[in-house]
PDB file of N, CA and C in Angstrom:
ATOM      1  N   UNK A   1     -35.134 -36.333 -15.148  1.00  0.00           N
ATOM      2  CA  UNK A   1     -35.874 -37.434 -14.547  1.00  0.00           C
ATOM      3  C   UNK A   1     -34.977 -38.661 -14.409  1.00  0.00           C
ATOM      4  N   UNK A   2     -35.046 -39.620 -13.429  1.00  0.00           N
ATOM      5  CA  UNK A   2     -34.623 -40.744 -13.187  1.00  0.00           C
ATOM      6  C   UNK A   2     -34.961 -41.194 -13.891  1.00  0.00           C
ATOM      7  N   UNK A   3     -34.554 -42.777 -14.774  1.00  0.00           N
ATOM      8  CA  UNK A   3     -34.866 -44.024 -15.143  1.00  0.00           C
ATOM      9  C   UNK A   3     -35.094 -44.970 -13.735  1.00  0.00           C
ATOM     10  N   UNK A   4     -36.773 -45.325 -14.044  1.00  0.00           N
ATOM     11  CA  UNK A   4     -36.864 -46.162 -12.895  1.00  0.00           C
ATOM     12  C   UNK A   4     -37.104 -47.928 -13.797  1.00  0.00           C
ATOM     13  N   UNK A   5     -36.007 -48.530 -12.616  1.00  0.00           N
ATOM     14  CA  UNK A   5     -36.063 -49.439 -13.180  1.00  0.00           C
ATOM     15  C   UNK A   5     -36.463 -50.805 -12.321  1.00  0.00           C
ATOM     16  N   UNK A   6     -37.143 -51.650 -12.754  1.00  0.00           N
ATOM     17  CA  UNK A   6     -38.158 -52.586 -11.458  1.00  0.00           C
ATOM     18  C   UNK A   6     -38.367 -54.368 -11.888  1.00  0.00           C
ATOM     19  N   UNK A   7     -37.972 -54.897 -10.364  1.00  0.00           N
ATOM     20  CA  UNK A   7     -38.152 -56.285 -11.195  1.00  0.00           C
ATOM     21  C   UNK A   7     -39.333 -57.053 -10.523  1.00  0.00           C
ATOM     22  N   UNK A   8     -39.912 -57.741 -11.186  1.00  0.00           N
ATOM     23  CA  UNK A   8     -41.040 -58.101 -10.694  1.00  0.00           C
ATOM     24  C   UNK A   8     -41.377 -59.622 -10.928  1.00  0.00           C
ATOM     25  N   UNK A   9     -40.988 -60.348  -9.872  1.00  0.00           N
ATOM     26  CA  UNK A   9     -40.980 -61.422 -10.013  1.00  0.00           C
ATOM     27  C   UNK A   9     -42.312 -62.316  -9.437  1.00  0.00           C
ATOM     28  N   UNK A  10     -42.271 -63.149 -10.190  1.00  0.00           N
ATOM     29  CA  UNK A  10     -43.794 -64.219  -9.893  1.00  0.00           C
ATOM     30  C   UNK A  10     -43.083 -65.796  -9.952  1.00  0.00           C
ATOM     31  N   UNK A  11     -43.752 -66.135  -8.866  1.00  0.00           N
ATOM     32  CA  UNK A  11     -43.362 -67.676  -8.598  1.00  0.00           C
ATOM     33  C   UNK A  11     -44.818 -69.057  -8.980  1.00  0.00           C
ATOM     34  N   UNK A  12     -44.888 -69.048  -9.867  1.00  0.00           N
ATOM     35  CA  UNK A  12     -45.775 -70.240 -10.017  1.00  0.00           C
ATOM     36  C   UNK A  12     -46.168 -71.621  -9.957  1.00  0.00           C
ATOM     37  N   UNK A  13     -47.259 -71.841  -9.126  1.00  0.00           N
ATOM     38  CA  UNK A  13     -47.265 -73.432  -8.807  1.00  0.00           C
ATOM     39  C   UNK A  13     -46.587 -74.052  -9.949  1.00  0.00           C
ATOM     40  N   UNK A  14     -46.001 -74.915  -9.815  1.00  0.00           N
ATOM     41  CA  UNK A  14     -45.911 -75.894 -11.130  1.00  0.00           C
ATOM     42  C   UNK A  14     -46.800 -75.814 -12.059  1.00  0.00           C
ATOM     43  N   UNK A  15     -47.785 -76.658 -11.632  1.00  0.00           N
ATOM     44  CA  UNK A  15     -48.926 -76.614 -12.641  1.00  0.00           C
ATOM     45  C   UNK A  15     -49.261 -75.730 -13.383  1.00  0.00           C
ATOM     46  N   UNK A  16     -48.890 -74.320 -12.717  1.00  0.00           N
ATOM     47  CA  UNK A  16     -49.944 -73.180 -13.650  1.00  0.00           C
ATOM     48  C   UNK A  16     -48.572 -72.545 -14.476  1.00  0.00           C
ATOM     49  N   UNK A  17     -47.196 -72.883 -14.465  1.00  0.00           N
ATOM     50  CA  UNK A  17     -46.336 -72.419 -14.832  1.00  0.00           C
ATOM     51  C   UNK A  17     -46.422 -72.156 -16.356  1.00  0.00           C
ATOM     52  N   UNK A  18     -46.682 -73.042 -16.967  1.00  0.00           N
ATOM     53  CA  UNK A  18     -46.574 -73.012 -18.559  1.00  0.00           C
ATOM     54  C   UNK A  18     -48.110 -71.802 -18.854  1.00  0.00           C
ATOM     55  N   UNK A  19     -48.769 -71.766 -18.445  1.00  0.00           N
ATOM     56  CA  UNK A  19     -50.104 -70.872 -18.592  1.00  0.00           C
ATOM     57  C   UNK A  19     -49.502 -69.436 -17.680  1.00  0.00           C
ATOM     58  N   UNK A  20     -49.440 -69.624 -16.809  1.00  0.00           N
ATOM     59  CA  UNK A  20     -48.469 -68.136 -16.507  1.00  0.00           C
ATOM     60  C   UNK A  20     -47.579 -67.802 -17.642  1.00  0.00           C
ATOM     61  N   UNK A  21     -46.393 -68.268 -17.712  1.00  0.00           N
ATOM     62  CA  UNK A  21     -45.361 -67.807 -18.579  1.00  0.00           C
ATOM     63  C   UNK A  21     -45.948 -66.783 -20.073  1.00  0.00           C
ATOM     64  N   UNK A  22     -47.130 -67.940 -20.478  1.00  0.00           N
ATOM     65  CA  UNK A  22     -47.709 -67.831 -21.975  1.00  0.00           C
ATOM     66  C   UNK A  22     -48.568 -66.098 -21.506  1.00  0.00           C
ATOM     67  N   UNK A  23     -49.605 -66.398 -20.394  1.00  0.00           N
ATOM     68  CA  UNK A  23     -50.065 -64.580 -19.952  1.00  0.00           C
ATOM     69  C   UNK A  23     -48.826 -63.586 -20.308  1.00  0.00           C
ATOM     70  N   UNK A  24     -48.288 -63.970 -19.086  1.00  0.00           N
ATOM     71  CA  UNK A  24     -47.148 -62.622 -19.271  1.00  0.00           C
ATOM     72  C   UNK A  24     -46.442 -62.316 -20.410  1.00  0.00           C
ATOM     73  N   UNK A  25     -45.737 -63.653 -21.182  1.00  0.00           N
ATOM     74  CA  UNK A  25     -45.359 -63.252 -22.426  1.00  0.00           C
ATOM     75  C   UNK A  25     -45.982 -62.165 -23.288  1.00  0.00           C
ATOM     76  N   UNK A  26     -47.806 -62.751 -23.363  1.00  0.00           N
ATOM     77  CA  UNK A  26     -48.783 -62.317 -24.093  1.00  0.00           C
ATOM     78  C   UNK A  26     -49.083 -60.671 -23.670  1.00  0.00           C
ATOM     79  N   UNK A  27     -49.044 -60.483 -22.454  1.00  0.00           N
ATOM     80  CA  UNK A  27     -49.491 -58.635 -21.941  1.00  0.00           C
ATOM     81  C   UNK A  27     -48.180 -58.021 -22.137  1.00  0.00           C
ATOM     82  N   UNK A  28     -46.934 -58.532 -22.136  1.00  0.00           N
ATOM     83  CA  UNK A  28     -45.722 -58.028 -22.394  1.00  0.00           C
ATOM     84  C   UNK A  28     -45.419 -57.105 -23.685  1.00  0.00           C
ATOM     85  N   UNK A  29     -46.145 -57.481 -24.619  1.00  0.00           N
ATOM     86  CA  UNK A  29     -46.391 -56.831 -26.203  1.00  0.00           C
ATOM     87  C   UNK A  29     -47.011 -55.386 -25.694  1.00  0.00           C
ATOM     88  N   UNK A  30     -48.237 -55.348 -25.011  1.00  0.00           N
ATOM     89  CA  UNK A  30     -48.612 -54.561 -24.935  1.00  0.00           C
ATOM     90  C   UNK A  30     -47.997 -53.632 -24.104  1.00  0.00           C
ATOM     91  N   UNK A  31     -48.160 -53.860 -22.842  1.00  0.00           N
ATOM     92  CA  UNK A  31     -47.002 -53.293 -21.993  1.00  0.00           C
ATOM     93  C   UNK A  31     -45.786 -52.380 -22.758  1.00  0.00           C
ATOM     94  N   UNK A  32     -45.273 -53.196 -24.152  1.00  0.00           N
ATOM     95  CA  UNK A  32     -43.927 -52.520 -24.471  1.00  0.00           C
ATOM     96  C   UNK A  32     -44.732 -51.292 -24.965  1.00  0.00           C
ATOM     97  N   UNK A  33     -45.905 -50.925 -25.233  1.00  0.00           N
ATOM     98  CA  UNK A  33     -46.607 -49.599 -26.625  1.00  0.00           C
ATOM     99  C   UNK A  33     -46.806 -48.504 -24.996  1.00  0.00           C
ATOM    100  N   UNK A  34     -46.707 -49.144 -23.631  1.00  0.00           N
ATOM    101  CA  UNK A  34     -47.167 -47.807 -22.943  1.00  0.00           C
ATOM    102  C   UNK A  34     -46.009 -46.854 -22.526  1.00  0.00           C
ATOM    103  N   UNK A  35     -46.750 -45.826 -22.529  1.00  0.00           N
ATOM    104  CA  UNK A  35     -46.089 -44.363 -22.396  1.00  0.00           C
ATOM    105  C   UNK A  35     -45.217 -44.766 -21.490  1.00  0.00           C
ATOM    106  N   UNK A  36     -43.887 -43.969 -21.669  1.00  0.00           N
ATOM    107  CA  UNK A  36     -42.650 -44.421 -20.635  1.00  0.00           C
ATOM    108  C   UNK A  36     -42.086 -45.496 -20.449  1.00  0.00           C
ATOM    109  N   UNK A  37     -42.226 -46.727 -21.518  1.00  0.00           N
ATOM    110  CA  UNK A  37     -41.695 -47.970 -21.275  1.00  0.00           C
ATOM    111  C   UNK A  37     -40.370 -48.438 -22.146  1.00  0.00           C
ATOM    112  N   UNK A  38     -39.202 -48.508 -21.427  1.00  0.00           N
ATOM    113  CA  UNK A  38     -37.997 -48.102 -21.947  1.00  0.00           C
ATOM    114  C   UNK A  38     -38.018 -49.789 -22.524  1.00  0.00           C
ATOM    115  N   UNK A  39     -37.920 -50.540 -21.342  1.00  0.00           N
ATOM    116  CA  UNK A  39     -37.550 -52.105 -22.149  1.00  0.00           C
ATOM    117  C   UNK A  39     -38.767 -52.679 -20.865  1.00  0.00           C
ATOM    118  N   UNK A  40     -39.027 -54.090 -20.999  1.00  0.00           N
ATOM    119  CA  UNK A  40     -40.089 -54.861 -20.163  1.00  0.00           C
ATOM    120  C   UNK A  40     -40.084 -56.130 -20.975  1.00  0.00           C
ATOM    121  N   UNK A  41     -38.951 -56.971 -20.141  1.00  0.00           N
ATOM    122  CA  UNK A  41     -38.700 -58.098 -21.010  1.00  0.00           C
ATOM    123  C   UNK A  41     -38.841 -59.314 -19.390  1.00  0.00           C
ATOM    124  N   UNK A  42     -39.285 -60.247 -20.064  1.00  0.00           N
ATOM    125  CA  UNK A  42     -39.450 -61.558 -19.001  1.00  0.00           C
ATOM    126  C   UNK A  42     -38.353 -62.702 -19.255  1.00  0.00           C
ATOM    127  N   UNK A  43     -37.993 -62.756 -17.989  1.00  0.00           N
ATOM    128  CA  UNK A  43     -36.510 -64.038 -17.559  1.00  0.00           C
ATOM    129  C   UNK A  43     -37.363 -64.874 -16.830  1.00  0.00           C
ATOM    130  N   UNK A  44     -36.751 -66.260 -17.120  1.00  0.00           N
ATOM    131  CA  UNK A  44     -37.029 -67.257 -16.881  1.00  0.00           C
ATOM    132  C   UNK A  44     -36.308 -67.955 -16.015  1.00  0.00           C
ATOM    133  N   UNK A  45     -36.077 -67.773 -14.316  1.00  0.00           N
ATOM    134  CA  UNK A  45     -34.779 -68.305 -13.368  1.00  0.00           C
ATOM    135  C   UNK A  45     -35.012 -69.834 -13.388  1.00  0.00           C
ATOM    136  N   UNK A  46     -33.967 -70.117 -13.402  1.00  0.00           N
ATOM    137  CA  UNK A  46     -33.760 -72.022 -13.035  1.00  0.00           C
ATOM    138  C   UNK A  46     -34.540 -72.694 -12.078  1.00  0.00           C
ATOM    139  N   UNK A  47     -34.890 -71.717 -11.405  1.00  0.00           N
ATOM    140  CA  UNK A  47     -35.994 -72.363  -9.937  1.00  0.00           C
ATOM    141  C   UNK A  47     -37.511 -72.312 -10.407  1.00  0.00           C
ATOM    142  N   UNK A  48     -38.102 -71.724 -11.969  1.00  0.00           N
ATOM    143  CA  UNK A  48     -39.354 -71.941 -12.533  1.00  0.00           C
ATOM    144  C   UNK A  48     -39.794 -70.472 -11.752  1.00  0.00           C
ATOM    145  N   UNK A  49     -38.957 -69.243 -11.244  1.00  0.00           N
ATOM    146  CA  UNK A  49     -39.420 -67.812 -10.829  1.00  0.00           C
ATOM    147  C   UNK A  49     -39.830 -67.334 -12.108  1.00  0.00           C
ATOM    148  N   UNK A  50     -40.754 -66.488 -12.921  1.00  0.00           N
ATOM    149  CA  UNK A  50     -40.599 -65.684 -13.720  1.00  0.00           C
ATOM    150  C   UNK A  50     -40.287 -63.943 -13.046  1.00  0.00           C
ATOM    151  N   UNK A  51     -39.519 -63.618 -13.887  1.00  0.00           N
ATOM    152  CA  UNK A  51     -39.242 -62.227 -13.786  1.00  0.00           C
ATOM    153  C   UNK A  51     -39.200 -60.903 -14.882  1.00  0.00           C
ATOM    154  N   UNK A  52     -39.958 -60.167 -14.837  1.00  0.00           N
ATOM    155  CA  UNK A  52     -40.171 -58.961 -15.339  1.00  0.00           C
ATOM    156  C   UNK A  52     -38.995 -57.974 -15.182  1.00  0.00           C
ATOM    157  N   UNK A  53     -38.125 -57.592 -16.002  1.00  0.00           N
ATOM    158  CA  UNK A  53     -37.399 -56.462 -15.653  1.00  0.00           C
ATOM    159  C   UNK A  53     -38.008 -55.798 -17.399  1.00  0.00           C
ATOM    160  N   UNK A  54     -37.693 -54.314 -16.088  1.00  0.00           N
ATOM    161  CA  UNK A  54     -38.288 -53.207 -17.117  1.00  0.00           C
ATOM    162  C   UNK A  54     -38.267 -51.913 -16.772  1.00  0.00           C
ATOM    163  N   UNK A  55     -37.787 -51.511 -17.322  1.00  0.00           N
ATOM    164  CA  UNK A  55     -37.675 -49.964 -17.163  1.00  0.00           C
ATOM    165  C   UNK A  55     -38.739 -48.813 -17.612  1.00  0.00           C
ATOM    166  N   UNK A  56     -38.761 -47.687 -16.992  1.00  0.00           N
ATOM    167  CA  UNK A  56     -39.344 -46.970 -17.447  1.00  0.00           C
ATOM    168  C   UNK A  56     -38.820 -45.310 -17.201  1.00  0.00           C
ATOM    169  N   UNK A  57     -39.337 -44.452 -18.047  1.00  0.00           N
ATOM    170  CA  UNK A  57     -39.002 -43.223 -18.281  1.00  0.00           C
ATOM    171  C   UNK A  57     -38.471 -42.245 -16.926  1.00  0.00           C
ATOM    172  N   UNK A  58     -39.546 -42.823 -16.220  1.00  0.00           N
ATOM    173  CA  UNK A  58     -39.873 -41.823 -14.871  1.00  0.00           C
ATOM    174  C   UNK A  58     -40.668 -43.035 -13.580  1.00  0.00           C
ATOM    175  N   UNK A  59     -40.556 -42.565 -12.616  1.00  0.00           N
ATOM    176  CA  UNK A  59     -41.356 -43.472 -11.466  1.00  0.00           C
ATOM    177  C   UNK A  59     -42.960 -43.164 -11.358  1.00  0.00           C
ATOM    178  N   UNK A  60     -43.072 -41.873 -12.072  1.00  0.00           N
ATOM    179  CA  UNK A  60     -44.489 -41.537 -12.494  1.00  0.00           C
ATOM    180  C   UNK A  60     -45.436 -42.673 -13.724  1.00  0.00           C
ATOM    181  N   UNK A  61     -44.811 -42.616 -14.724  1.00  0.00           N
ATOM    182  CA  UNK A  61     -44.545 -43.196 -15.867  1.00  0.00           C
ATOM    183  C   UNK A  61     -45.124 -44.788 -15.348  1.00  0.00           C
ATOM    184  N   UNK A  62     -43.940 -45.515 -14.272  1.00  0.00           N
ATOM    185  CA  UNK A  62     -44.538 -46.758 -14.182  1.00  0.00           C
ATOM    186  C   UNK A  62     -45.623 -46.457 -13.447  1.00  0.00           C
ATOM    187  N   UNK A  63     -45.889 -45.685 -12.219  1.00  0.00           N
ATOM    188  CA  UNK A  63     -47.106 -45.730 -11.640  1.00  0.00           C
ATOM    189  C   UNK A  63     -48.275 -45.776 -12.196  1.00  0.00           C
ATOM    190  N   UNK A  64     -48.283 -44.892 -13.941  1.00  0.00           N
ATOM    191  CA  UNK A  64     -49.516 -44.797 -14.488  1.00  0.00           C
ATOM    192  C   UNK A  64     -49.456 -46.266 -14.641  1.00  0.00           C
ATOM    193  N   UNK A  65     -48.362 -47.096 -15.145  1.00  0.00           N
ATOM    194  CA  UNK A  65     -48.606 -48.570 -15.573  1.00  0.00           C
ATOM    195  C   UNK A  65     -48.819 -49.012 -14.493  1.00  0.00           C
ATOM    196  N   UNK A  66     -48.501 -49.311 -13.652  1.00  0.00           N
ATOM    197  CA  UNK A  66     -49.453 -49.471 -12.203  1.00  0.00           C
ATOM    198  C   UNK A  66     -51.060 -49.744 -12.732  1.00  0.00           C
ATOM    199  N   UNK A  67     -51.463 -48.478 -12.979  1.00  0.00           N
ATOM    200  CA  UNK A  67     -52.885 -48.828 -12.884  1.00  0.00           C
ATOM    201  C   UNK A  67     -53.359 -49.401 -14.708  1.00  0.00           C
ATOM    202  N   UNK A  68     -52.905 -49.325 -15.110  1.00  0.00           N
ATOM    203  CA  UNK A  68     -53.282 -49.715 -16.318  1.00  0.00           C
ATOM    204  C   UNK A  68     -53.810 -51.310 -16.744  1.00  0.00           C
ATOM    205  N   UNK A  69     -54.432 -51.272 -17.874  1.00  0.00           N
ATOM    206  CA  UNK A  69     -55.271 -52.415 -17.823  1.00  0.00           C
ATOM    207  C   UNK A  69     -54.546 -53.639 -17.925  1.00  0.00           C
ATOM    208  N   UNK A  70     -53.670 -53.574 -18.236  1.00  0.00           N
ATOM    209  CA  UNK A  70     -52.416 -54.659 -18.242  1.00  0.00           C
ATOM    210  C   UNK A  70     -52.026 -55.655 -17.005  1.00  0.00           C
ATOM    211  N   UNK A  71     -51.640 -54.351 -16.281  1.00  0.00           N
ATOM    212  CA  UNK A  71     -51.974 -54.820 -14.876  1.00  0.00           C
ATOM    213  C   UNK A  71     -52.794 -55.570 -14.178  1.00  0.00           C
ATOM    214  N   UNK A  72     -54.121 -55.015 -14.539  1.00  0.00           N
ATOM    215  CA  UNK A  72     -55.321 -55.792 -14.113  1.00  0.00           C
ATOM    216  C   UNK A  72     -55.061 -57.148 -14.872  1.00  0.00           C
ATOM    217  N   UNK A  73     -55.017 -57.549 -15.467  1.00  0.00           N
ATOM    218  CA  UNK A  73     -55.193 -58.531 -16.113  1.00  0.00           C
ATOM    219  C   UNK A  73     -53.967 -59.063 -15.900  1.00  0.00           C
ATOM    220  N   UNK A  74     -53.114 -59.042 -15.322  1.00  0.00           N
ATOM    221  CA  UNK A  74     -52.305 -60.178 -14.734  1.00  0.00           C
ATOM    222  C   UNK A  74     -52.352 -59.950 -13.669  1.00  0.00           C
ATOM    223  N   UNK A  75     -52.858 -59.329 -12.532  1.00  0.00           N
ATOM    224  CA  UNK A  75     -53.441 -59.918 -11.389  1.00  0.00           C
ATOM    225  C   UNK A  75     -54.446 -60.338 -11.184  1.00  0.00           C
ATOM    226  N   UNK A  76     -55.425 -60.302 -12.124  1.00  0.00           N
ATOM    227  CA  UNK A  76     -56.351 -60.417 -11.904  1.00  0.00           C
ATOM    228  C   UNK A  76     -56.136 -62.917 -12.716  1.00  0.00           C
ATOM    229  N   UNK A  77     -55.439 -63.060 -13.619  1.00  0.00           N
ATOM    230  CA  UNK A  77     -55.057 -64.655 -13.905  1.00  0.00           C
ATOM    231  C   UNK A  77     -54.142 -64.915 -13.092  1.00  0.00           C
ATOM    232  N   UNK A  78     -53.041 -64.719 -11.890  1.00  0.00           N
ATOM    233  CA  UNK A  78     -52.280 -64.740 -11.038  1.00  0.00           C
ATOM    234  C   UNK A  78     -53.119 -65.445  -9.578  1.00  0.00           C
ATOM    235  N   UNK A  79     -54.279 -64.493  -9.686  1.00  0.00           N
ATOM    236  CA  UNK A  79     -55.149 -65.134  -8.711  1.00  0.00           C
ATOM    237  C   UNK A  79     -55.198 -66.231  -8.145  1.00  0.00           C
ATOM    238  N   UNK A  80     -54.616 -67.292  -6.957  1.00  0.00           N
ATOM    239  CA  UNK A  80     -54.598 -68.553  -6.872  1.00  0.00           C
ATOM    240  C   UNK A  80     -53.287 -69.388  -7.690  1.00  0.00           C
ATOM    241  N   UNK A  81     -52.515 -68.435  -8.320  1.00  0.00           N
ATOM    242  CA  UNK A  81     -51.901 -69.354  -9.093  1.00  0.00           C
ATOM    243  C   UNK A  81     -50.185 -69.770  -9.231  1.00  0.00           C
ATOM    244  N   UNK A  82     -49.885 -68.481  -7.811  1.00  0.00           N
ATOM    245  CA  UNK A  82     -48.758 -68.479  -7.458  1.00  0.00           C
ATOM    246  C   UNK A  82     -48.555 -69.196  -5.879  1.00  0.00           C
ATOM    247  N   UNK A  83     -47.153 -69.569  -6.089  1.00  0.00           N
ATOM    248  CA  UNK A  83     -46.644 -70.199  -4.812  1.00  0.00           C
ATOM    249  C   UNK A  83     -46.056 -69.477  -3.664  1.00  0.00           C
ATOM    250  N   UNK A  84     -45.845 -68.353  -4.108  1.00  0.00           N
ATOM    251  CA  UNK A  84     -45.861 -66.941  -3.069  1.00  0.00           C
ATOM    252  C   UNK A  84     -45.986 -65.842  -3.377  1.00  0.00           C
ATOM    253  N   UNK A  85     -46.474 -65.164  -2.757  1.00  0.00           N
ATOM    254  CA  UNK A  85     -46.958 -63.487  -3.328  1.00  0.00           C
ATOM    255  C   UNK A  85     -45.777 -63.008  -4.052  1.00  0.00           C
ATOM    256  N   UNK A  86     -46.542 -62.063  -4.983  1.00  0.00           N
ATOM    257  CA  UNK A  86     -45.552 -61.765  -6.427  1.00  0.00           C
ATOM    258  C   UNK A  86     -44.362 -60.751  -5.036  1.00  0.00           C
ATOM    259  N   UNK A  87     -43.096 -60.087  -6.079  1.00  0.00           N
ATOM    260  CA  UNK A  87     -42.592 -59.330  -5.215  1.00  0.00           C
ATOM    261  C   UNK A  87     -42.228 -58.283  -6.063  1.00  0.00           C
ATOM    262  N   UNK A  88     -42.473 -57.083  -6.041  1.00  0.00           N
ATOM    263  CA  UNK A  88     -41.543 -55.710  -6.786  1.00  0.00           C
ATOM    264  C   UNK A  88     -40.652 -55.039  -6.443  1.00  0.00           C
ATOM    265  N   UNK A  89     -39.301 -55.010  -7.107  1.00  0.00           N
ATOM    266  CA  UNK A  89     -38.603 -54.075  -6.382  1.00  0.00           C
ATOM    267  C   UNK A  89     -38.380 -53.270  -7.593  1.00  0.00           C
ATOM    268  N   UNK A  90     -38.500 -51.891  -7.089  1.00  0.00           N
ATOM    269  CA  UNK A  90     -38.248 -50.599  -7.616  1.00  0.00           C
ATOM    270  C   UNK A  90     -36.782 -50.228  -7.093  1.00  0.00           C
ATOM    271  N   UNK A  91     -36.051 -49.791  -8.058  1.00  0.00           N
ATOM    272  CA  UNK A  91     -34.695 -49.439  -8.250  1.00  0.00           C
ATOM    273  C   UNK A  91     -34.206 -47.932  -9.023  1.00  0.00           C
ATOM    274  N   UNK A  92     -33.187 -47.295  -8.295  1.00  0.00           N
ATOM    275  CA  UNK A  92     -32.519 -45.979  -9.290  1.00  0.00           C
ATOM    276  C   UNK A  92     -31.073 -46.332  -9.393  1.00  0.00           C
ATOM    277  N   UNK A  93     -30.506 -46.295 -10.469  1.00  0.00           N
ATOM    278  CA  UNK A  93     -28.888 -46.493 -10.563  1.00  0.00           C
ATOM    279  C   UNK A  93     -28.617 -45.676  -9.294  1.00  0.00           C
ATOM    280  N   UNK A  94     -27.548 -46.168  -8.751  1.00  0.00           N
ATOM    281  CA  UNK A  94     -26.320 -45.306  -7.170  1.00  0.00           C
ATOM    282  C   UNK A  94     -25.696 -44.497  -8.517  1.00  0.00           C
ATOM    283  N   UNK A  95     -25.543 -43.385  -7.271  1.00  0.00           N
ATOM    284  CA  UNK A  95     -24.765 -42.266  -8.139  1.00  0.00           C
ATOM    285  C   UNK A  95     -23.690 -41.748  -6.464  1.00  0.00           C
TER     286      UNK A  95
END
């Protein structure tokens, strides 16, 4: 199996930045206990982007996290609260 590995970045109004950051930090714990989750750590870019990089076992693996409740629950506080739609990119090391 591949290691799929994906970054997922969120741009937040100002305002909601410090309350974003604190969500994601907070579902990030959990996130690390699901099946197939190699690392899922959040960066903080100089421009106030947050970013998710994180790997997982298989591209299956993240898809189940896809739907998982985790998920929901940061799109579901994201709602209204970003300055442009989140973006994912899914990645395989070049061989």
């Amino acid at each position: 199996m591949k290691t799929c590995t994906v970054v997922a970045t969120f741009a937040p109004n100002a305002q909601n930045l410090i309350e974003v950051k604190e969500l994601l930090l907070d579902v990030a714990k959990d996130v690390r206990l699901e099946l197939g989750c190699l690392f899922y750590d959040l960066y903080e870019e100089v421009s106030g982007k947050l970013m998710f990089i994180e790997a997982w076992e298989s591209r299956e693996l993240w898809e189940i996290h896809n739907n998982a409740p985790t998920v929901a629950r940061i799109l579901e506080f994201i709602d209204g609260k970003l300055s442009e739609p989140f973006l994912i990119q899914e990645m395989y090391a070049a061989k």
